[in-house]
PDB file of N, CA and C in Angstrom:
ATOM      1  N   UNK A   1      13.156  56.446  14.614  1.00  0.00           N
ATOM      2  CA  UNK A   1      13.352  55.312  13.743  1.00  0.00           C
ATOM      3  C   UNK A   1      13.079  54.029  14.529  1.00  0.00           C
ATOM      4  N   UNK A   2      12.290  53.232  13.912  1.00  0.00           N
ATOM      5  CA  UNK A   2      12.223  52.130  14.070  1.00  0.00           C
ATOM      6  C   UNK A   2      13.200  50.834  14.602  1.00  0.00           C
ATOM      7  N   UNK A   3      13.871  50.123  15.534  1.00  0.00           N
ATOM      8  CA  UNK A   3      14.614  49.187  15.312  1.00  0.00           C
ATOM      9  C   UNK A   3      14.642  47.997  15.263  1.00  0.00           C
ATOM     10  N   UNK A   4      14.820  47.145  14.384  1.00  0.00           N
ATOM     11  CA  UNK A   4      14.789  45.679  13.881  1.00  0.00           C
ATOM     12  C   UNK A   4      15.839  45.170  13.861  1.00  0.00           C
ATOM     13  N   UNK A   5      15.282  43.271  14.698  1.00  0.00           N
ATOM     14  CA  UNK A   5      16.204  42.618  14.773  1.00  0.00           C
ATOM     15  C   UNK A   5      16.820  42.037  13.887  1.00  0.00           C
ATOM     16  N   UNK A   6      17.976  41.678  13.549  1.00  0.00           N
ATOM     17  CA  UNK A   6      18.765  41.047  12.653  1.00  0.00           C
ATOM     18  C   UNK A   6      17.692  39.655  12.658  1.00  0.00           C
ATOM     19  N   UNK A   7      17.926  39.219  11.235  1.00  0.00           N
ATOM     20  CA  UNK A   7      17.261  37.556  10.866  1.00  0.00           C
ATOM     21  C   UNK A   7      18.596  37.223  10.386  1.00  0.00           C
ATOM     22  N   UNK A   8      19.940  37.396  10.782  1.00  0.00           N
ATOM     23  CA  UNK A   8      21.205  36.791  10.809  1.00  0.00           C
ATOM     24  C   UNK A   8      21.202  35.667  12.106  1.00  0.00           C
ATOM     25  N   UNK A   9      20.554  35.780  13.207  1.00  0.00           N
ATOM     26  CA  UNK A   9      20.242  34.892  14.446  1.00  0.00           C
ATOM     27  C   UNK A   9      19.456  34.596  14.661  1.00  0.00           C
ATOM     28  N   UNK A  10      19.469  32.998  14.861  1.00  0.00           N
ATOM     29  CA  UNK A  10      18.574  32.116  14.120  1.00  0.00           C
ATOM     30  C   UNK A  10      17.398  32.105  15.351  1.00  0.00           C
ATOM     31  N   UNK A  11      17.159  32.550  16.244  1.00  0.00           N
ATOM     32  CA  UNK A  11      15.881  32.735  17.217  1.00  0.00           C
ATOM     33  C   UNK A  11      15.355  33.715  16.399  1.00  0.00           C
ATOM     34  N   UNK A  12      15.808  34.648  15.912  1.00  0.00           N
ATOM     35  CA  UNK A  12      14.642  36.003  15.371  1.00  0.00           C
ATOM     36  C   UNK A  12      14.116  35.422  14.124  1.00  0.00           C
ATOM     37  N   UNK A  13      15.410  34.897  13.244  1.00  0.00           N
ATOM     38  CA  UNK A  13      14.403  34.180  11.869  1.00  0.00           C
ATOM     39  C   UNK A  13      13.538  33.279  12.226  1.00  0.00           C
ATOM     40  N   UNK A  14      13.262  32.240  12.562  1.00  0.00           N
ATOM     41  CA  UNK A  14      12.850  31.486  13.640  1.00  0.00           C
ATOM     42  C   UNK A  14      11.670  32.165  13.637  1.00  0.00           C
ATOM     43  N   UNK A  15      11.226  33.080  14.796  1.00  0.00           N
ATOM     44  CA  UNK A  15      10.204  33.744  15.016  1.00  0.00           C
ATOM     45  C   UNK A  15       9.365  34.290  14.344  1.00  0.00           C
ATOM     46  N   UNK A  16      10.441  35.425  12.961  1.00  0.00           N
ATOM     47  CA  UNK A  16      10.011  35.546  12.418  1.00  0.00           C
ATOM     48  C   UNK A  16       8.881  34.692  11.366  1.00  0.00           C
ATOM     49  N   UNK A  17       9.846  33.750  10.729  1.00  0.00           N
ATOM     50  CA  UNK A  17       9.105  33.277   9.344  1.00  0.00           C
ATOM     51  C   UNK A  17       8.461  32.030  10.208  1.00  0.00           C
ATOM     52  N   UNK A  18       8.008  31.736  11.575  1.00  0.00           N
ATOM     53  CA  UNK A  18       6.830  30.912  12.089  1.00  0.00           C
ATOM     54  C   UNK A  18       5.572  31.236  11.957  1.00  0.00           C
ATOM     55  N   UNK A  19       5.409  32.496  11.645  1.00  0.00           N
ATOM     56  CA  UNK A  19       3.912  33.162  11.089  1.00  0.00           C
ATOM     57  C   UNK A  19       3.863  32.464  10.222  1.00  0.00           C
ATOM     58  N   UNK A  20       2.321  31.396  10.092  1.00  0.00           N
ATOM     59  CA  UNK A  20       2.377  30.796   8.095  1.00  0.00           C
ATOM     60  C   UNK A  20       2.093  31.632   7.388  1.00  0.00           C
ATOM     61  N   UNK A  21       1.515  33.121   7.321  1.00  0.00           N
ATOM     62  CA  UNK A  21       1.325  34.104   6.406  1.00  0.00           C
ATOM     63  C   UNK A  21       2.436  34.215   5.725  1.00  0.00           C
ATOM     64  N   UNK A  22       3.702  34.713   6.382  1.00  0.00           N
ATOM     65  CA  UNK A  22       4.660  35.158   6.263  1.00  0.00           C
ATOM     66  C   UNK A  22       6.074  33.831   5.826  1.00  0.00           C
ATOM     67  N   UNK A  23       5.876  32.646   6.135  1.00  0.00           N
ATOM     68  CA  UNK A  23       6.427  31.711   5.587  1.00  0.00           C
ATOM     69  C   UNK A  23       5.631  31.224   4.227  1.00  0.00           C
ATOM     70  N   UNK A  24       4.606  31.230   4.231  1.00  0.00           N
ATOM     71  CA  UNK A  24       4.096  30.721   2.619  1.00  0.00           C
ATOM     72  C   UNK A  24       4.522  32.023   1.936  1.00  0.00           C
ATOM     73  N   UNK A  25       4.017  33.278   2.248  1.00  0.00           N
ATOM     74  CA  UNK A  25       5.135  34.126   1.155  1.00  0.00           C
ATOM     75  C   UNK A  25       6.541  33.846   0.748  1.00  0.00           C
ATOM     76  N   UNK A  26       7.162  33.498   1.767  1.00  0.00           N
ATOM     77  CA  UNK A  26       8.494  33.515   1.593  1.00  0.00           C
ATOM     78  C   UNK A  26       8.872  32.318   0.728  1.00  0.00           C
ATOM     79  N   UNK A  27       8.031  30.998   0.664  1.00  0.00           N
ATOM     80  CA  UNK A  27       8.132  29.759  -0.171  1.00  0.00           C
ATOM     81  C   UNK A  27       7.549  30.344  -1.378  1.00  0.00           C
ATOM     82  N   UNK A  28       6.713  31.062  -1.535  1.00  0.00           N
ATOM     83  CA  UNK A  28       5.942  31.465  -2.793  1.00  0.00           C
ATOM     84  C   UNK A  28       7.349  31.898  -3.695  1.00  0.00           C
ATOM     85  N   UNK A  29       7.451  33.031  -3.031  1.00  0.00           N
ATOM     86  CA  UNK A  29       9.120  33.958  -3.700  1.00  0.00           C
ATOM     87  C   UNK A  29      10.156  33.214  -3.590  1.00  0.00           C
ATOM     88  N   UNK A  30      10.055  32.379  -3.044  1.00  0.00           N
ATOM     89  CA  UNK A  30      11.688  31.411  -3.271  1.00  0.00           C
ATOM     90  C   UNK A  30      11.508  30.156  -4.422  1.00  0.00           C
ATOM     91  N   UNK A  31      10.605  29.256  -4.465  1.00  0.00           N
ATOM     92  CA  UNK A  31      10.276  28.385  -5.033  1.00  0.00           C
ATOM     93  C   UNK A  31       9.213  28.567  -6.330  1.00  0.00           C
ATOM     94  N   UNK A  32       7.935  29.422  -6.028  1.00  0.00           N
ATOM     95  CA  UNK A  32       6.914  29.306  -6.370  1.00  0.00           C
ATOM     96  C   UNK A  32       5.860  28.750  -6.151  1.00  0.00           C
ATOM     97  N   UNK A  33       6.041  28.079  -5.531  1.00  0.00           N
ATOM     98  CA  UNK A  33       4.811  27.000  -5.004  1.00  0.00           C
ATOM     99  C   UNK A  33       3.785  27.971  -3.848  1.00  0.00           C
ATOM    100  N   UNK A  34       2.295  28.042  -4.156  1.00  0.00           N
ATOM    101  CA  UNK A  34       2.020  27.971  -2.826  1.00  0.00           C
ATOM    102  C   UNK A  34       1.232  26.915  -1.948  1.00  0.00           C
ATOM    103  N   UNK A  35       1.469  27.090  -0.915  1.00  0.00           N
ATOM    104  CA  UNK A  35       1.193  26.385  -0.188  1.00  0.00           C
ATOM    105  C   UNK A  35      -0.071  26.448   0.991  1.00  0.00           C
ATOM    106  N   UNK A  36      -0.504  25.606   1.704  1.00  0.00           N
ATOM    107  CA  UNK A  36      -1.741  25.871   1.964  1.00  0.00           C
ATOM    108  C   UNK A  36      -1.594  25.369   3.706  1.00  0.00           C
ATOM    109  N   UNK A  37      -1.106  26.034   4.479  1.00  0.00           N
ATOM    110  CA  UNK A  37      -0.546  25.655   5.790  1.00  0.00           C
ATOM    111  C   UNK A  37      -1.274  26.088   6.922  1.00  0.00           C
ATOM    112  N   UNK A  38      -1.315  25.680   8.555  1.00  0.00           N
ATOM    113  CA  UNK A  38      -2.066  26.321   9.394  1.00  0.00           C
ATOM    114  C   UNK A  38      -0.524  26.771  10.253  1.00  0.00           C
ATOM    115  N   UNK A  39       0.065  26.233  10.610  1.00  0.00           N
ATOM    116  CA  UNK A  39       1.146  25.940  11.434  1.00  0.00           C
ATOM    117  C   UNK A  39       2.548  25.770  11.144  1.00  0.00           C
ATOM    118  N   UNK A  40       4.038  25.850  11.549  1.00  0.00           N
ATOM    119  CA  UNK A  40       5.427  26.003  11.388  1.00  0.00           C
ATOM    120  C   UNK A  40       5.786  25.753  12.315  1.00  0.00           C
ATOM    121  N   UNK A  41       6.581  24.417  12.392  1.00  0.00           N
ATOM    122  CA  UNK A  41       7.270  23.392  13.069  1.00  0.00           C
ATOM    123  C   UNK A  41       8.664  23.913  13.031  1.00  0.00           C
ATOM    124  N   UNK A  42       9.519  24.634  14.243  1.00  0.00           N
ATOM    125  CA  UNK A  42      10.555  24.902  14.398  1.00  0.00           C
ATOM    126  C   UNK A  42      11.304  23.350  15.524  1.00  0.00           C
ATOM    127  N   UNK A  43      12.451  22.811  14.763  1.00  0.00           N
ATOM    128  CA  UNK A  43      13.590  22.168  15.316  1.00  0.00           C
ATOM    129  C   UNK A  43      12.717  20.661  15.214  1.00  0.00           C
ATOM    130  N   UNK A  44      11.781  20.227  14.002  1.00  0.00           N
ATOM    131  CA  UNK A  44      11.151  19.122  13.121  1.00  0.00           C
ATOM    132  C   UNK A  44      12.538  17.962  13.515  1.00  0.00           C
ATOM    133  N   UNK A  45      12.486  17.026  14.329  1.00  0.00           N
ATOM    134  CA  UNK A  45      12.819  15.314  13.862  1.00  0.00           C
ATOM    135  C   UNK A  45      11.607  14.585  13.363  1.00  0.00           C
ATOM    136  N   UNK A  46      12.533  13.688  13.045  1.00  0.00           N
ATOM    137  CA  UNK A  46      11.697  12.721  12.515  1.00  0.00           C
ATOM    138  C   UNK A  46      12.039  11.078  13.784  1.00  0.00           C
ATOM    139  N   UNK A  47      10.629  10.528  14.114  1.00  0.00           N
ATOM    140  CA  UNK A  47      10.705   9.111  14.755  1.00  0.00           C
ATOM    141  C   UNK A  47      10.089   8.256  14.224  1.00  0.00           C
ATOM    142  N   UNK A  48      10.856   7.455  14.408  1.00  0.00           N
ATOM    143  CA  UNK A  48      12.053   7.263  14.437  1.00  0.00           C
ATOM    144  C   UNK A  48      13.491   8.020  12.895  1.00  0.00           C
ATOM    145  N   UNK A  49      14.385   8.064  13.962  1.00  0.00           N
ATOM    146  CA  UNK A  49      15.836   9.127  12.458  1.00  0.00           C
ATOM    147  C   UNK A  49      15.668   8.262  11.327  1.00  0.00           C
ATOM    148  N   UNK A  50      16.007   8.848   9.737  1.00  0.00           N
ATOM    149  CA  UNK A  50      16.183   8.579   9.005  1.00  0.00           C
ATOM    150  C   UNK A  50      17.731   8.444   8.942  1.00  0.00           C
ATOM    151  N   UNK A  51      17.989   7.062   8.824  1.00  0.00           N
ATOM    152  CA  UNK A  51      19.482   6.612   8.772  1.00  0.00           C
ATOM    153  C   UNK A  51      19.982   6.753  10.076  1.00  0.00           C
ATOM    154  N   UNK A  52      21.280   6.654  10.359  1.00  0.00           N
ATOM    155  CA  UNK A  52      22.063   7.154  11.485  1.00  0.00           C
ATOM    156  C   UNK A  52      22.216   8.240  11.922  1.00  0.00           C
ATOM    157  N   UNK A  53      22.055   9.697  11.386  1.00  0.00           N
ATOM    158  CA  UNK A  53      21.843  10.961  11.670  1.00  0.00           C
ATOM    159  C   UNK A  53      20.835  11.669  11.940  1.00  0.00           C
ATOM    160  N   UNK A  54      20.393  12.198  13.158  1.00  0.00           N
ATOM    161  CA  UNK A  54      19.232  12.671  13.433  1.00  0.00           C
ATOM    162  C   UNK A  54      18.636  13.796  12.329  1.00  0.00           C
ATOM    163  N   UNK A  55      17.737  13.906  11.896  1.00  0.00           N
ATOM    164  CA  UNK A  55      17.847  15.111  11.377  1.00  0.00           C
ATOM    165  C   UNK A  55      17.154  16.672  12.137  1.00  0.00           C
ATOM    166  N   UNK A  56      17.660  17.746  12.273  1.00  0.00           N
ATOM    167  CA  UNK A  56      16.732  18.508  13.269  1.00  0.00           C
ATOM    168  C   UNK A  56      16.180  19.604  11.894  1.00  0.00           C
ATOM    169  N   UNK A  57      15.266  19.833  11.599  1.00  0.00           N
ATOM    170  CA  UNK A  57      15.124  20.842  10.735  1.00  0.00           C
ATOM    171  C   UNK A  57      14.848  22.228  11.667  1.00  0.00           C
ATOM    172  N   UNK A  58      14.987  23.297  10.768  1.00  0.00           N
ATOM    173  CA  UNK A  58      14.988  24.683  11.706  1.00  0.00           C
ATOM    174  C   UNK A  58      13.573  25.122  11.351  1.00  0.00           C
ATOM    175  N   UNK A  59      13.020  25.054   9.819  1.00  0.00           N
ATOM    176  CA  UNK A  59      12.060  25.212  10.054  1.00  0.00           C
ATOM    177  C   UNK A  59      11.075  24.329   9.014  1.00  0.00           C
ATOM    178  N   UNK A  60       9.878  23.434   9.088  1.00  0.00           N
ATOM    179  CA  UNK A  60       9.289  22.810   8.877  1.00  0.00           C
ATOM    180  C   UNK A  60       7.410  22.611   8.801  1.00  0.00           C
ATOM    181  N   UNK A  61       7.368  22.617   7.574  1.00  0.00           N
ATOM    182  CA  UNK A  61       5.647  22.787   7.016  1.00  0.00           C
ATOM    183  C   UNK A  61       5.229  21.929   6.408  1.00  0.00           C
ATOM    184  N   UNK A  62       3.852  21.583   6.038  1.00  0.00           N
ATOM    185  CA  UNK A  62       3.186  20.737   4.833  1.00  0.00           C
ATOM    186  C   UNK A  62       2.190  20.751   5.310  1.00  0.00           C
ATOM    187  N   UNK A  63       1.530  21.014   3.669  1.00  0.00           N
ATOM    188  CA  UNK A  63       0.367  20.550   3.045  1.00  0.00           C
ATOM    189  C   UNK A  63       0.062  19.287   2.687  1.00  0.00           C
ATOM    190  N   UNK A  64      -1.218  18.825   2.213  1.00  0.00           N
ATOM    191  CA  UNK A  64      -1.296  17.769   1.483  1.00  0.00           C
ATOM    192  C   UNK A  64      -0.694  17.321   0.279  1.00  0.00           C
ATOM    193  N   UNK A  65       0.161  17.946  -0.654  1.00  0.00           N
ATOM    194  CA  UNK A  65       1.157  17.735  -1.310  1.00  0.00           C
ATOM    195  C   UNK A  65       2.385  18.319  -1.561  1.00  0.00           C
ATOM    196  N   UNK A  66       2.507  19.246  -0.447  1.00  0.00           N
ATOM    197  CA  UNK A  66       3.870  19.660  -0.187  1.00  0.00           C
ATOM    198  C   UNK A  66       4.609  19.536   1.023  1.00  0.00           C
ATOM    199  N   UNK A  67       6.132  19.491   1.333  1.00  0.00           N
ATOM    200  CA  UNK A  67       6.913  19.209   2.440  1.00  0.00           C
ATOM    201  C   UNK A  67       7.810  20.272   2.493  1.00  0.00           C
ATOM    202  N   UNK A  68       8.063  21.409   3.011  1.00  0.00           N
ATOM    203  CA  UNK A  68       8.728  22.185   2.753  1.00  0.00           C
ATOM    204  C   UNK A  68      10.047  22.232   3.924  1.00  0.00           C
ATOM    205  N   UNK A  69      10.893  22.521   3.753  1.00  0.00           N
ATOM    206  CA  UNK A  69      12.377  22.672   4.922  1.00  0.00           C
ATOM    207  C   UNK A  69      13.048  23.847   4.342  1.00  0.00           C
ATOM    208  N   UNK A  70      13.149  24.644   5.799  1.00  0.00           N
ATOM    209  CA  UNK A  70      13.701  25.743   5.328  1.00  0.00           C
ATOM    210  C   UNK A  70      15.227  25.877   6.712  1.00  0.00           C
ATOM    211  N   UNK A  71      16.627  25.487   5.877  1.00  0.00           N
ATOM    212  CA  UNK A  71      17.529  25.056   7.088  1.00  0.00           C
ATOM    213  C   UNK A  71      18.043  26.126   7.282  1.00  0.00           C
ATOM    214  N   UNK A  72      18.547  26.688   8.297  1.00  0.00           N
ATOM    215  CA  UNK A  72      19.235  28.216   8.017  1.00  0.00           C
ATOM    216  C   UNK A  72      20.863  28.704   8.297  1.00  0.00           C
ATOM    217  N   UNK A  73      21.536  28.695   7.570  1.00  0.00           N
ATOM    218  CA  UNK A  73      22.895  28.539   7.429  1.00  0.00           C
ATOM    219  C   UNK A  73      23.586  30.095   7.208  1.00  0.00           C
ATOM    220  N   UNK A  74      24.086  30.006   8.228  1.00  0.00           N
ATOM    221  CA  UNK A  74      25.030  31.841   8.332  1.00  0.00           C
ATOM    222  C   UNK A  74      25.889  31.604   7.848  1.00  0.00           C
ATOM    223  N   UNK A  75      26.906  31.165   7.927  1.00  0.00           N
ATOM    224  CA  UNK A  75      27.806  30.999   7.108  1.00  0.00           C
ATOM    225  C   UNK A  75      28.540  29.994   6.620  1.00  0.00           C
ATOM    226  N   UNK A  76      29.222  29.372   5.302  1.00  0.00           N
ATOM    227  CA  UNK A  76      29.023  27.817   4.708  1.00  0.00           C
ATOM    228  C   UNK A  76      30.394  27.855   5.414  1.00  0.00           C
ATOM    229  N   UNK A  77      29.910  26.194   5.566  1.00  0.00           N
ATOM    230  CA  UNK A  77      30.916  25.397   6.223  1.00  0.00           C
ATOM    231  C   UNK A  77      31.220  24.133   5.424  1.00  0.00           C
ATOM    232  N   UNK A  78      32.072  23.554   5.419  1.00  0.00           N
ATOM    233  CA  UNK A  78      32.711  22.484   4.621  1.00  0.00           C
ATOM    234  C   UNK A  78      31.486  21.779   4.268  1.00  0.00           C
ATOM    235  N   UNK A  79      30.785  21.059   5.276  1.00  0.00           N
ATOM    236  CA  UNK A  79      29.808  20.419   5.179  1.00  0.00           C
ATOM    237  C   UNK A  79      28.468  21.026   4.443  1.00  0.00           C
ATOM    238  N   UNK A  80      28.112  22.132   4.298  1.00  0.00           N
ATOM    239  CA  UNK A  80      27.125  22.875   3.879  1.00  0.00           C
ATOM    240  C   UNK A  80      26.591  21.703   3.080  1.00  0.00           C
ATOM    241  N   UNK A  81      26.581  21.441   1.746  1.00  0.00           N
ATOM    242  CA  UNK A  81      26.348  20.905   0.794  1.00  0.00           C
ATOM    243  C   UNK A  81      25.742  19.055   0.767  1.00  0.00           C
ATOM    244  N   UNK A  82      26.642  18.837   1.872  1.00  0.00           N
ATOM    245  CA  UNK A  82      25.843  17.309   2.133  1.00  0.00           C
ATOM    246  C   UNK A  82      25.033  17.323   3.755  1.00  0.00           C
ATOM    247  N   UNK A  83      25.087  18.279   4.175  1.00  0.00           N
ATOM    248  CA  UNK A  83      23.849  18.170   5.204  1.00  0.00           C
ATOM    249  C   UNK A  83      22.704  18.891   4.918  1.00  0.00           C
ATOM    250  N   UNK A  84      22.609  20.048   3.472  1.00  0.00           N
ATOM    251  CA  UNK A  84      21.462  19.887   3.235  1.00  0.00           C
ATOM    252  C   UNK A  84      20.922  18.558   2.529  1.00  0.00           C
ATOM    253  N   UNK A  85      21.530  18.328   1.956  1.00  0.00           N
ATOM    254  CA  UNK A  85      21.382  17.086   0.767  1.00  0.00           C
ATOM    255  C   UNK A  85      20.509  15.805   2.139  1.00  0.00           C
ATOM    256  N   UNK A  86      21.318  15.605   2.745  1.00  0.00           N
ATOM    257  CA  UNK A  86      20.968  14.762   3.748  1.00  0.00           C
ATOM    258  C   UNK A  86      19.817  14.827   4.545  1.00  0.00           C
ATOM    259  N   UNK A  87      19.374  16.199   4.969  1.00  0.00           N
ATOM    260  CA  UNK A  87      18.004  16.678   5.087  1.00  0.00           C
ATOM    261  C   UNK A  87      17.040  16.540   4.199  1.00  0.00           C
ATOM    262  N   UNK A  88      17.403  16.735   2.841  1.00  0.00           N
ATOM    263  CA  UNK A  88      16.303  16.964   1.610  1.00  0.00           C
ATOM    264  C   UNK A  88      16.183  15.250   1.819  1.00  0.00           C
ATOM    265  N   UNK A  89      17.252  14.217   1.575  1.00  0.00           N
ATOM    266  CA  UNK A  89      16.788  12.668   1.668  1.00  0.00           C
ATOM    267  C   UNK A  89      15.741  12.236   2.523  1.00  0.00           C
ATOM    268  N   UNK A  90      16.450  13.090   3.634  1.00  0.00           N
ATOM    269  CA  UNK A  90      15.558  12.367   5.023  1.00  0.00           C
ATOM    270  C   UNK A  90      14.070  12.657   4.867  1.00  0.00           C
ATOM    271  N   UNK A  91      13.668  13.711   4.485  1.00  0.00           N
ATOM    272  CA  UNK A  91      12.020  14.158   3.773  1.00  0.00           C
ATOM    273  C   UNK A  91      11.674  13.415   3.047  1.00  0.00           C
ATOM    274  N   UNK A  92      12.322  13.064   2.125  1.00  0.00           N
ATOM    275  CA  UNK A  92      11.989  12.193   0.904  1.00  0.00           C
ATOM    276  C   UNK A  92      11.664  10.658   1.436  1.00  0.00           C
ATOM    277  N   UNK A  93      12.849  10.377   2.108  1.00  0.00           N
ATOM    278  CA  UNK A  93      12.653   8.619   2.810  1.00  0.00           C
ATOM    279  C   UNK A  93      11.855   8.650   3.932  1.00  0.00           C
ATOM    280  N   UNK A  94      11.653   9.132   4.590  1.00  0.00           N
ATOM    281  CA  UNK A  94      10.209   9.137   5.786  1.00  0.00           C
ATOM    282  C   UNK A  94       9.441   9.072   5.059  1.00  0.00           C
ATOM    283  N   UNK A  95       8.682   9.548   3.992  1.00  0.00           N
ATOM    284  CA  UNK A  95       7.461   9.261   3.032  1.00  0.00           C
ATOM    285  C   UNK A  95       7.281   7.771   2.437  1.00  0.00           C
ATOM    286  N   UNK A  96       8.427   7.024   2.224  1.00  0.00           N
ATOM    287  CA  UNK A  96       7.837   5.989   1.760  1.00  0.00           C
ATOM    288  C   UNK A  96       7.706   4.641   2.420  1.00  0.00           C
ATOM    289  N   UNK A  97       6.632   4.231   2.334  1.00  0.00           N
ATOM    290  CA  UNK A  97       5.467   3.386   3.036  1.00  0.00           C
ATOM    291  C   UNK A  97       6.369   2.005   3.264  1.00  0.00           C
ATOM    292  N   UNK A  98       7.020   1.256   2.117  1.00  0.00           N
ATOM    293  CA  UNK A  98       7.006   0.249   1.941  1.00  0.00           C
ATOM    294  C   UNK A  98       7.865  -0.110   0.468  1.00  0.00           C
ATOM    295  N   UNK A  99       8.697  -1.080   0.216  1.00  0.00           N
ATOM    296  CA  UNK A  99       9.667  -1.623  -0.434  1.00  0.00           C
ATOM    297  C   UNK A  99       8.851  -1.656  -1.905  1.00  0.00           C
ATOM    298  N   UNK A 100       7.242  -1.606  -1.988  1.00  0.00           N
ATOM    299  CA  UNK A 100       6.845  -2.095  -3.395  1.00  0.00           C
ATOM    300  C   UNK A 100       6.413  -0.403  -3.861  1.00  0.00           C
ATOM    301  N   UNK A 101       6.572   0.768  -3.211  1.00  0.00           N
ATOM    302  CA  UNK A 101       6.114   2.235  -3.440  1.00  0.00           C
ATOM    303  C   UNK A 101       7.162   2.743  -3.196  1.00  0.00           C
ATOM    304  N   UNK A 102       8.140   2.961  -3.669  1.00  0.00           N
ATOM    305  CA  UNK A 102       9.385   4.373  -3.396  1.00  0.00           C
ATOM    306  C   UNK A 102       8.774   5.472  -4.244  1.00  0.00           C
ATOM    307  N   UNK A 103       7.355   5.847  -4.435  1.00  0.00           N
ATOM    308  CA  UNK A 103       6.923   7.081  -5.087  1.00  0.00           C
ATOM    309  C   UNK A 103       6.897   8.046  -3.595  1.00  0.00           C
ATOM    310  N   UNK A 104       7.117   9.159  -3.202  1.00  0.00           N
ATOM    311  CA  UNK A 104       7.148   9.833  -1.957  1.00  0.00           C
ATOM    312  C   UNK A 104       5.397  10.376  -2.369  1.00  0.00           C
ATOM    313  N   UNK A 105       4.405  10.522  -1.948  1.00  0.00           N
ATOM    314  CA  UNK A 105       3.231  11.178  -2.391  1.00  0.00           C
ATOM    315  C   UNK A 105       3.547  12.820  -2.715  1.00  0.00           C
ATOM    316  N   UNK A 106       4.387  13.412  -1.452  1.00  0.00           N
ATOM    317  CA  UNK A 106       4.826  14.903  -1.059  1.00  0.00           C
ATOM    318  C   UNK A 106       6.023  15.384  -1.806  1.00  0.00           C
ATOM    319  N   UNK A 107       5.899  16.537  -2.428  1.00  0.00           N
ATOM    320  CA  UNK A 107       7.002  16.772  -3.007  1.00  0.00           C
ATOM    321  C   UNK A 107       7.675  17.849  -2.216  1.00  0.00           C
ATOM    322  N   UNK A 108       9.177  17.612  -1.987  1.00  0.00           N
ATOM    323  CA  UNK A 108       9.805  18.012  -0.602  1.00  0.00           C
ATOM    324  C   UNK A 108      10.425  19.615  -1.712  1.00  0.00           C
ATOM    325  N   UNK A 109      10.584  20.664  -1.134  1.00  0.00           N
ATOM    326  CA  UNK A 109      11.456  21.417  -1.265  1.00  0.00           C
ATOM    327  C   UNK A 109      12.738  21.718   0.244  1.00  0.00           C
ATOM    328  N   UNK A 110      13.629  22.014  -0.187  1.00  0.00           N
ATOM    329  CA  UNK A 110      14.434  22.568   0.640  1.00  0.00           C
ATOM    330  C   UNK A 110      15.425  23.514   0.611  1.00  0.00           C
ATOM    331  N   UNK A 111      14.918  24.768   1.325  1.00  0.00           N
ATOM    332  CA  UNK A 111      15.172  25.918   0.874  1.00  0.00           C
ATOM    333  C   UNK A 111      16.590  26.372   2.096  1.00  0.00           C
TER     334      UNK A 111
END
């Protein structure tokens, strides 16, 4: 028999879904969208931070009209709920240019 590593620890998921074959599937089946990628940006800031909180994403893609974040959470913690939220912003507000365009061009998922 075969043995495989747990994707409960976040180096093997990580590894794993950094293949873009294997991460655009996984956005396909989660969202629907596909996406059209060369590359997967593991531990993504942004420079300069959006707001006072750095943001680190775990794992991070885009196309020309998509932004995808995929954060990876073992088990919820109080905070769960506003540090994704806070991630999904920070995608959204790095996109816009300037005070007379708050249209983001990229439409962010965060999975």
């Amino acid at each position: 028999m075969k043995k495989v590593a747990s994707l409960r620890y976040g180096v093997i998921f990580k590894k794993a879904f950094c293949d873009p074959e294997i991460f655009t599937a996984f956005v396909r089946d989660m969202v629907g969208v596909e996406i059209e990628i060369d590359h997967v940006e593991t531990e993504k800031e942004f420079d300069p931070s959006i707001g006072r909180v750095q943001s680190r994403f775990d794992l991070f893609a885009q196309d020309i009209k998509n932004r995808v974040i995929v954060d990876i959470q073992h088990k919820r913690l109080p905070d769960h709920y506003h540090r994704f939220m806070h991630y999904h912003c920070a995608a959204l507000l790095e996109q816009v240019p300037n005070s007379y365009d708050y249209q983001p061009p990229m439409t962010v998922f965060t999975i």
